[in-house]
N, C-alpha and C. Protein backbone atom coordinates (compact mmCIF):
# COMPACT_ATOMS: atom_id res chain seq x y z
N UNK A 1 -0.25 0.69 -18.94
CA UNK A 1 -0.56 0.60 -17.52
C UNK A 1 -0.91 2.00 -17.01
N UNK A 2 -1.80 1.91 -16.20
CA UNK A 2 -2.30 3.05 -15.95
C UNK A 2 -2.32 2.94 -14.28
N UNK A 3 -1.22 4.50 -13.56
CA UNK A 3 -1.47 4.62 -12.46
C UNK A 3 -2.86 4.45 -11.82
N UNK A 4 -3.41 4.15 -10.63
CA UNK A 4 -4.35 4.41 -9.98
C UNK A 4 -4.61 4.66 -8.74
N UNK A 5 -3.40 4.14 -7.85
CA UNK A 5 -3.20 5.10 -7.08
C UNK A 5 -1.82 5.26 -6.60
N UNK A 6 -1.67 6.65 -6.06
CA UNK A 6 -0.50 6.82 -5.32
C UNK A 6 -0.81 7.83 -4.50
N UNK A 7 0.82 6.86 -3.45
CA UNK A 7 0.40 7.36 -1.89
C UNK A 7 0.96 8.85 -1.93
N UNK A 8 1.38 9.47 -2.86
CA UNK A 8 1.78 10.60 -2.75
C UNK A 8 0.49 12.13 -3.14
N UNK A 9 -0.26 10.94 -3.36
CA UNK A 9 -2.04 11.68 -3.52
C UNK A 9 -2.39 11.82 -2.48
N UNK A 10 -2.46 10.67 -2.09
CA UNK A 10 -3.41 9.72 -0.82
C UNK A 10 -2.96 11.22 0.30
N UNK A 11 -1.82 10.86 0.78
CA UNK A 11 -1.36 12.25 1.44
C UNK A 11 -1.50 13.55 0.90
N UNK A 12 -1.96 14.08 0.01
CA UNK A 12 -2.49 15.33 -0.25
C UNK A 12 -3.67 15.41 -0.03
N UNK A 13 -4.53 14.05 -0.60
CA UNK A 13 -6.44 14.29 -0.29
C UNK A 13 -6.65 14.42 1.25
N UNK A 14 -5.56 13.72 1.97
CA UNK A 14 -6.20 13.68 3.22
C UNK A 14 -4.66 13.74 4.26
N UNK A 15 -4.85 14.99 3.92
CA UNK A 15 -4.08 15.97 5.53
C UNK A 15 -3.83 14.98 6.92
N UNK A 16 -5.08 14.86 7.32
CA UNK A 16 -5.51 14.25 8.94
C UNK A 16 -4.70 13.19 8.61
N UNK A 17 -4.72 12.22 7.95
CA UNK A 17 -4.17 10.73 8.02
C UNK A 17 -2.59 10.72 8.42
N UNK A 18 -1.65 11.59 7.52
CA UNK A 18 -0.32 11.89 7.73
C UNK A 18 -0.55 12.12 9.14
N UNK A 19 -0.95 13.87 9.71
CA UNK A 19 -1.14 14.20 10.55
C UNK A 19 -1.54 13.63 11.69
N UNK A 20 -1.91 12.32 11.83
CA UNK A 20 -2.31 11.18 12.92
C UNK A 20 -1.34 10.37 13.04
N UNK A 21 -0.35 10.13 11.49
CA UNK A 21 0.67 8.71 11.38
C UNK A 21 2.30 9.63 12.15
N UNK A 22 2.22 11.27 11.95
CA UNK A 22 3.23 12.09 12.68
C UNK A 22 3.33 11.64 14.35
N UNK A 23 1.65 12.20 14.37
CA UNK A 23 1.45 12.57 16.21
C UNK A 23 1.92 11.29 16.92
N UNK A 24 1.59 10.05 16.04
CA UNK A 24 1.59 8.54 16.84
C UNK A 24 3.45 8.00 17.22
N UNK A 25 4.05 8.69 15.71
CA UNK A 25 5.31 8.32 15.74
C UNK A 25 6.03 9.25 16.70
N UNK A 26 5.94 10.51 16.93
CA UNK A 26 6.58 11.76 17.54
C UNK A 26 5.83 10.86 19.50
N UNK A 27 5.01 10.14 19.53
CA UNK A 27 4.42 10.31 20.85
C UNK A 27 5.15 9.55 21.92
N UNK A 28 6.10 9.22 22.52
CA UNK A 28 7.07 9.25 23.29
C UNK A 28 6.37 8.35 24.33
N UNK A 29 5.17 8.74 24.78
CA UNK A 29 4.20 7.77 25.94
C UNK A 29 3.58 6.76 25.07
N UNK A 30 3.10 6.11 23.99
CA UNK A 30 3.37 5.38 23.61
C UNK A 30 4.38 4.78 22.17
N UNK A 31 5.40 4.09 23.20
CA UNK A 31 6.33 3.20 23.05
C UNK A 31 6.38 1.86 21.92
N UNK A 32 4.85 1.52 21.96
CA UNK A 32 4.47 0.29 21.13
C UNK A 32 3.36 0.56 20.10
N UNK A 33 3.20 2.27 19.68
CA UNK A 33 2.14 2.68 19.14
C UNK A 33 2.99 2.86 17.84
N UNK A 34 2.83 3.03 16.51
CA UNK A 34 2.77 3.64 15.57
C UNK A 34 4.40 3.53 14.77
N UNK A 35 4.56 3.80 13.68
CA UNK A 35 5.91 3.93 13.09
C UNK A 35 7.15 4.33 14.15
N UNK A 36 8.08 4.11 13.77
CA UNK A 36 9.67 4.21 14.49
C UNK A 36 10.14 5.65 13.95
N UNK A 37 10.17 5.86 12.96
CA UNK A 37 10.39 7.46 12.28
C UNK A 37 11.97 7.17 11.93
N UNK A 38 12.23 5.75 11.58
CA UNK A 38 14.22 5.65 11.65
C UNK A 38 14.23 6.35 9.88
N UNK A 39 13.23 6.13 9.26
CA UNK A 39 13.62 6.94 7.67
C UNK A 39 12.93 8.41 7.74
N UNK A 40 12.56 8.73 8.75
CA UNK A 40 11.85 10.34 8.77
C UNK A 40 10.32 10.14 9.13
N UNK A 41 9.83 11.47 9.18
CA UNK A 41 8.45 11.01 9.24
C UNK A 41 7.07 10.65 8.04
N UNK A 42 6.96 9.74 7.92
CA UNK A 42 5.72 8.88 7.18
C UNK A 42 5.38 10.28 6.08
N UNK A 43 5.71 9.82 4.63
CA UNK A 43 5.58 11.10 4.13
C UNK A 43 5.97 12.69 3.79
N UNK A 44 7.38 12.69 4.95
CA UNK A 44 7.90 13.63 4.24
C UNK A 44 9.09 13.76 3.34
N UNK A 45 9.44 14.37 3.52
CA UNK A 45 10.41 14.97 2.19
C UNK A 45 11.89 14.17 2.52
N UNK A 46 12.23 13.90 3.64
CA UNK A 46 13.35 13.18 4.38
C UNK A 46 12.74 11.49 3.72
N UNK A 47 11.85 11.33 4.45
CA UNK A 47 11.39 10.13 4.15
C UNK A 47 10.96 9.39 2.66
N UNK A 48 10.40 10.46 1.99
CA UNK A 48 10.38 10.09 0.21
C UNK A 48 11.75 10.24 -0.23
N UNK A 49 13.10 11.46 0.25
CA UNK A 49 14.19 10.70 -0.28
C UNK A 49 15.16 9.41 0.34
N UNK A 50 14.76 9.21 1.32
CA UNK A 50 15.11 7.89 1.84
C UNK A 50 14.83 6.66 1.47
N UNK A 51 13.14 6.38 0.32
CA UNK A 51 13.02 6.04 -0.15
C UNK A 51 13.26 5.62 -1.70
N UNK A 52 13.24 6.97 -2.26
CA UNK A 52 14.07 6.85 -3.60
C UNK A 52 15.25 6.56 -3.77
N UNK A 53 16.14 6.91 -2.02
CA UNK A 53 17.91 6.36 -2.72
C UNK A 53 17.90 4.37 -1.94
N UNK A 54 16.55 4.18 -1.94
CA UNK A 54 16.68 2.47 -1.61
C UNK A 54 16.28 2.13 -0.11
N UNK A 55 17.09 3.30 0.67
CA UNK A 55 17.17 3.19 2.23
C UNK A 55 15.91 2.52 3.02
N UNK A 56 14.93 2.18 2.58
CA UNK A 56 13.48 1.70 3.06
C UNK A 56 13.37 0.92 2.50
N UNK A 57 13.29 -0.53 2.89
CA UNK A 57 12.94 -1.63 2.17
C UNK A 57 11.47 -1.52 1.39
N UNK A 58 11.78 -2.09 0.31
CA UNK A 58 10.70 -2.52 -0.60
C UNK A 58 10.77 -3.53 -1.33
N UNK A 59 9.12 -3.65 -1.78
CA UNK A 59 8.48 -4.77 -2.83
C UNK A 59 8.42 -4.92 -3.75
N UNK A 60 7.64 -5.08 -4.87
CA UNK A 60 7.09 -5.09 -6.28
C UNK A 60 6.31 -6.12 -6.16
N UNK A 61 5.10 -6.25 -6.19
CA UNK A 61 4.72 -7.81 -6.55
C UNK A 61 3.70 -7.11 -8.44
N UNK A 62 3.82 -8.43 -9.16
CA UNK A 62 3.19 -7.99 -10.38
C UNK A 62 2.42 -9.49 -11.12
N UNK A 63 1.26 -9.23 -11.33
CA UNK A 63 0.72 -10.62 -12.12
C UNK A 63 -0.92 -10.10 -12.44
N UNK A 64 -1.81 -10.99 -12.48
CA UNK A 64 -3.24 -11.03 -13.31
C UNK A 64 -4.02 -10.85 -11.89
N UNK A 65 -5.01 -10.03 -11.79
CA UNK A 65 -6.41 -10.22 -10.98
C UNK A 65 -7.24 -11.60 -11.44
N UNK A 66 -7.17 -12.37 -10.47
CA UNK A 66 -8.14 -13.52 -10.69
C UNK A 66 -9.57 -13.62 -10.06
N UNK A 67 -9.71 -12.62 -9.21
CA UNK A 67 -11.03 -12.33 -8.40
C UNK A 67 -10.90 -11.09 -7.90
N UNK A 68 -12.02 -10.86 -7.98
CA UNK A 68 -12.82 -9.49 -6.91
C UNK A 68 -13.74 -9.49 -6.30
N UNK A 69 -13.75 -8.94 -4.85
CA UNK A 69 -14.82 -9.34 -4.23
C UNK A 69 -14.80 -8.88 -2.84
N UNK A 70 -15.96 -9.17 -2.17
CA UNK A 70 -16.13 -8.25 -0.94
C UNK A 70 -15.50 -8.78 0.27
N UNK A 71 -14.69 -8.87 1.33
CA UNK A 71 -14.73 -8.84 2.60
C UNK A 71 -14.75 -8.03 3.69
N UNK A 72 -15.02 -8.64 5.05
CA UNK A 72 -15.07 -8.12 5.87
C UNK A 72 -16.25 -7.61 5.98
N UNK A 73 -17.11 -6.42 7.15
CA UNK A 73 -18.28 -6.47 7.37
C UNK A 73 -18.98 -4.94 6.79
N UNK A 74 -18.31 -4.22 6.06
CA UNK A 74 -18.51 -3.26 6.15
C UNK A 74 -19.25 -3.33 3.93
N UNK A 75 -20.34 -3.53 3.91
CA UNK A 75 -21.00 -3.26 2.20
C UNK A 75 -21.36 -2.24 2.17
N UNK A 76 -20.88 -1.14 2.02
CA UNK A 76 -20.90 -0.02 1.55
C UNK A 76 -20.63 -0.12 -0.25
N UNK A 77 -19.59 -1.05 -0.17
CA UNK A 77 -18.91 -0.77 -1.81
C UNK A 77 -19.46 -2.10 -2.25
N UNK A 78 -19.15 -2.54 -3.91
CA UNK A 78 -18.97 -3.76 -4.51
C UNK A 78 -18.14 -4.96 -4.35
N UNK A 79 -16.91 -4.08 -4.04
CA UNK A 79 -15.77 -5.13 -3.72
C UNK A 79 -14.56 -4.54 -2.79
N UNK A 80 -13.72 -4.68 -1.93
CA UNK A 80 -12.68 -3.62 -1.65
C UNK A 80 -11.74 -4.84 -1.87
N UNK A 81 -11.59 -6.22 -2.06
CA UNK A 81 -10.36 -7.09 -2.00
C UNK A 81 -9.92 -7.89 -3.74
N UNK A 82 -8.79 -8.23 -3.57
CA UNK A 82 -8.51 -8.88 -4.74
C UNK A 82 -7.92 -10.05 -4.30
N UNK A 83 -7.72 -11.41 -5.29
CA UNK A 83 -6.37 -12.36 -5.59
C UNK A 83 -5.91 -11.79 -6.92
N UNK A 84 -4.79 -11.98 -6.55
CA UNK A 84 -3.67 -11.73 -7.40
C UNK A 84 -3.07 -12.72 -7.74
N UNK A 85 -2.79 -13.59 -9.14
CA UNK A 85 -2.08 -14.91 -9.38
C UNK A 85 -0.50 -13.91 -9.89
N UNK A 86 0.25 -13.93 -8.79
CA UNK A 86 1.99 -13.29 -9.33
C UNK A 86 2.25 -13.60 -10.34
N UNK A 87 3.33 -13.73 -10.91
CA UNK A 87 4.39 -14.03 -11.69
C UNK A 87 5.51 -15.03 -11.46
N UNK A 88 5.18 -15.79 -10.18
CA UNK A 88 5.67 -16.44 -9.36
C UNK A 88 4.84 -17.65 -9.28
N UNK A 89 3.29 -17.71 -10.06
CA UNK A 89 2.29 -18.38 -9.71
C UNK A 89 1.78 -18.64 -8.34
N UNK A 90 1.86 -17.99 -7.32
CA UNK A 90 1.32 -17.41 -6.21
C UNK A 90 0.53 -16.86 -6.18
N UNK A 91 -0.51 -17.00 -5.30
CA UNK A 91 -2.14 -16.22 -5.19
C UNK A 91 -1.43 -15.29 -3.81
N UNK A 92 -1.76 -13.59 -4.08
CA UNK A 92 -1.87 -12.81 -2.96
C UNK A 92 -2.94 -12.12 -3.12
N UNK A 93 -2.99 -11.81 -1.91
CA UNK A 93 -4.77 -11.15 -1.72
C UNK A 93 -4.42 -9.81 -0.89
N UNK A 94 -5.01 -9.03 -1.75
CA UNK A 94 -4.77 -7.37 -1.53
C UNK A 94 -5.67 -6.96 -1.62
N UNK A 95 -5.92 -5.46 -0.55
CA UNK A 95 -7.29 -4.67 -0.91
C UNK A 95 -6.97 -3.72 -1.87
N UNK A 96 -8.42 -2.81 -2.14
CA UNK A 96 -8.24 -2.37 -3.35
C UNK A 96 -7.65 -1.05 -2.91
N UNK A 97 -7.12 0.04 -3.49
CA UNK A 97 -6.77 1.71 -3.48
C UNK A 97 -6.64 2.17 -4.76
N UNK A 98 -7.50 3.04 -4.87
CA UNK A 98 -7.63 4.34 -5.66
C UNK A 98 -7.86 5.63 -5.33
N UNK A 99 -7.09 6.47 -5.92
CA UNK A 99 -7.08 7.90 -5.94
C UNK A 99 -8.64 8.38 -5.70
N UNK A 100 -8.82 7.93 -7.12
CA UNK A 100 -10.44 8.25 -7.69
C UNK A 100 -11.20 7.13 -8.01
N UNK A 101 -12.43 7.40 -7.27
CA UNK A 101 -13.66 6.06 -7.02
C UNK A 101 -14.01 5.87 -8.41
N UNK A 102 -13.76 6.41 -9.48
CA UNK A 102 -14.06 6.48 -10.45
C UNK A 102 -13.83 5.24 -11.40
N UNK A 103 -12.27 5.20 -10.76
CA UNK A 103 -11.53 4.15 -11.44
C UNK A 103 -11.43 2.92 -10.89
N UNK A 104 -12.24 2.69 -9.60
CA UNK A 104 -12.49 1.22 -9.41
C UNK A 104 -13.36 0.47 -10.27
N UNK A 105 -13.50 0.91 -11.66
CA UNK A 105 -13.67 -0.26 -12.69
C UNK A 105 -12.27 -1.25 -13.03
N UNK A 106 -11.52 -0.40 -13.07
CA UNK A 106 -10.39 -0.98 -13.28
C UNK A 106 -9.73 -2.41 -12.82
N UNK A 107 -10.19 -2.36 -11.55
CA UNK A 107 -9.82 -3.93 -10.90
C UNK A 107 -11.30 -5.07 -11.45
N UNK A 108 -10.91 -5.89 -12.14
CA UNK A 108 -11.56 -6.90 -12.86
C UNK A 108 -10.48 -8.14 -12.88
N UNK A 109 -11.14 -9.17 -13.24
CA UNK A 109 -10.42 -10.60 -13.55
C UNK A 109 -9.66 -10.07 -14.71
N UNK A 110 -8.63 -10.55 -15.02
CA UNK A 110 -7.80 -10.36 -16.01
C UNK A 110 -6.94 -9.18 -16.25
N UNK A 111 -7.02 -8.16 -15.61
CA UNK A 111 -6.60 -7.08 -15.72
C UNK A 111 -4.84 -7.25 -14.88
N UNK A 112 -3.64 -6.99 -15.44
CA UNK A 112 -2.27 -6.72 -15.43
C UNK A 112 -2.29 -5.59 -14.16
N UNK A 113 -1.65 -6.28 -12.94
CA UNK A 113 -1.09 -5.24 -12.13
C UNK A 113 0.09 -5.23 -11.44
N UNK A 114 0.45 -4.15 -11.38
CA UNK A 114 2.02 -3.61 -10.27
C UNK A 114 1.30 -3.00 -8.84
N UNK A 115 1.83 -4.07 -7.95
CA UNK A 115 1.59 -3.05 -6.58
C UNK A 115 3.53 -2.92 -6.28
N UNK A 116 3.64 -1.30 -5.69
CA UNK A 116 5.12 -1.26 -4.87
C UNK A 116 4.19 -0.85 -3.27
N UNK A 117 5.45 -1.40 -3.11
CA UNK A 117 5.34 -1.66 -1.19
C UNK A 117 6.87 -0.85 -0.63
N UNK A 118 6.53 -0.22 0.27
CA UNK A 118 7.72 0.02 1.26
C UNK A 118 6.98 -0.62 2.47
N UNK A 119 8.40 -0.73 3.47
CA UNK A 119 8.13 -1.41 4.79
C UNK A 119 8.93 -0.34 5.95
N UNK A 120 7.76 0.26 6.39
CA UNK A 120 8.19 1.07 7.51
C UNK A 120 8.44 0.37 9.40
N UNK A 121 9.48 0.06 9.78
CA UNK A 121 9.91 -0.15 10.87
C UNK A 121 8.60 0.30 11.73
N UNK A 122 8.15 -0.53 12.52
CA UNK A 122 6.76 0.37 13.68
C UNK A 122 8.09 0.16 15.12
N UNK A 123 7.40 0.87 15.88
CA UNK A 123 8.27 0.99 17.21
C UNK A 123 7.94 -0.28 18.43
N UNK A 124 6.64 -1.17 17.70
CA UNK A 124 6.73 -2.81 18.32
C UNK A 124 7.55 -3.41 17.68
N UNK A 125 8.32 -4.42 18.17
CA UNK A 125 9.31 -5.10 17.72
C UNK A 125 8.28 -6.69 18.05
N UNK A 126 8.85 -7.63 16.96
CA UNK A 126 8.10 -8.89 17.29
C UNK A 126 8.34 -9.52 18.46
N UNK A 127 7.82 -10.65 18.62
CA UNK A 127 7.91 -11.14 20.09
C UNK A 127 9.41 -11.73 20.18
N UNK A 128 9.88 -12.18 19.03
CA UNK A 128 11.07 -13.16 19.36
C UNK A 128 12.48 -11.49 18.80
N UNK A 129 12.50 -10.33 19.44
CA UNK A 129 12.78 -9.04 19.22
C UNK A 129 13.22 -8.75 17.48
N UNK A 130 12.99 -8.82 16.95
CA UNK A 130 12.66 -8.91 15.57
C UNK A 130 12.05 -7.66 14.69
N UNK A 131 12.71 -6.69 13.71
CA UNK A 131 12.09 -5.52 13.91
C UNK A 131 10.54 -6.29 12.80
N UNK A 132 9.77 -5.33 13.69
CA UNK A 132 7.88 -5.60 12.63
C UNK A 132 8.23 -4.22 11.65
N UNK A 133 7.59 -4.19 10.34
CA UNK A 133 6.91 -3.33 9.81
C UNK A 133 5.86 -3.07 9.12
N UNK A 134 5.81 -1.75 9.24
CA UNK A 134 3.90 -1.69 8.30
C UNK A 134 4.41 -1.60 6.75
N UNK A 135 3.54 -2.33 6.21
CA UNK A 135 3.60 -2.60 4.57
C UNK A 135 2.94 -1.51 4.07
N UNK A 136 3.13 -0.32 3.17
CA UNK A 136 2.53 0.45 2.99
C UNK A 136 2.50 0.36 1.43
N UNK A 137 1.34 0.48 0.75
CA UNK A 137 0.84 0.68 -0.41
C UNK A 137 1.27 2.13 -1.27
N UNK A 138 2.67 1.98 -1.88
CA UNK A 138 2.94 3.26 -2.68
C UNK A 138 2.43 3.74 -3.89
N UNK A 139 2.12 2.54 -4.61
CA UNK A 139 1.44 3.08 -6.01
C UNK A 139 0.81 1.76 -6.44
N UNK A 140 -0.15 1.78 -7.23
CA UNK A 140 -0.45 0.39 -8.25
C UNK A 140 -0.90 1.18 -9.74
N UNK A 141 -0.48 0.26 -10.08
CA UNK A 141 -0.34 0.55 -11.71
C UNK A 141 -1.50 -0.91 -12.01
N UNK A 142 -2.22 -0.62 -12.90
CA UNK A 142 -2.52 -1.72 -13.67
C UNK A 142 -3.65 -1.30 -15.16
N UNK A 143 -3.49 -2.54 -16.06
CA UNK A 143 -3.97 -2.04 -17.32
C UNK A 143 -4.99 -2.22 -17.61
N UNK A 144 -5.17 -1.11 -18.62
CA UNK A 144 -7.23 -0.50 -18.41
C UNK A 144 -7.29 -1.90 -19.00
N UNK A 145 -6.95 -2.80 -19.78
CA UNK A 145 -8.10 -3.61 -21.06
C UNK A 145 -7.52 -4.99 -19.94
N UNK A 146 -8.80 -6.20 -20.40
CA UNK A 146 -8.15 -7.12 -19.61
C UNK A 146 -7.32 -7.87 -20.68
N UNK A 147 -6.10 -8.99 -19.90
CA UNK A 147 -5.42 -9.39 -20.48
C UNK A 147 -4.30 -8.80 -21.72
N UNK A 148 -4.14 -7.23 -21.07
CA UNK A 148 -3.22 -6.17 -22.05
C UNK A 148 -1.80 -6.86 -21.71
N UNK A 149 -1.41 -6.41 -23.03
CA UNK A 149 -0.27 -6.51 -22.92
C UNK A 149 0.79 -5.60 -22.07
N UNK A 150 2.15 -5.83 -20.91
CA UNK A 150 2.79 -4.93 -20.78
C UNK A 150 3.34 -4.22 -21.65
């Protein structure tokens, strides 16, 4: 299995993005804008060990790419979305992330993948007061050959 992306890149290639997900959470006038900051702020050093000792809920989902393909309005690329048949025999449908554009060969039918997820608290709470969070994409792993073995 081969990493392809992680968000611990993602936040190095691009400064501004952290730097926008800080200003929104730190912004006091809006109340219903952006992360809660209850594990630190999005990306730092508080917040990645808050994550490693569990403190931030998370995911795993893992199974076969059964499609690739385009949505939404923007064709710039080939494909940015997937189904995913789990391990659960469940179809989920995820977009794509990579480090490097290079390696969007990698997502094909048949190809073995790991997405991890953390779930960051946002400072809207659902309607029935319920905490919401943003699902954030930490790493995906999946294997270069199709139908590899783990």
């Amino acid at each position: 299995m081969k990493i392809i992306y992680d968000f611990k890149e993602r936040i190095k290639e691009d400064p501004e993005y952290i730097r926008k997900a800080h200003e929104l959470t730190l912004n006091e006038s809006k109340p219903k804008a952006g992360l809660k900051g209850t594990f630190g702020l999005l990306g730092s050093d508080e917040w990645w060990s808050n994550l490693h000792k569990g403190l931030i809920p998370q995911k795993e989902i893992s199974g076969i790419i059964t499609k690739v393909y385009l949505t939404g309005q923007d064709n710039t690329e080939k494909f940015n979305t997937i189904d995913i048949k789990t391990d659960d025999n469940n179809i989920h449908t995820e977009g794509t992330y990579t480090n490097k554009k290079s390696e969007n060969h990698y997502y094909k039918p048949g190809a073995k993948i790991i997405i991890k997820y953390a779930f960051d608290p946002l400072k809207k709470t659902k309607p029935d007061g319920e905490i919401d969070y943003s699902k954030i994409v930490i790493e995906i792993k999946i294997s270069q050959h199709q139908n590899a073995d783990w």
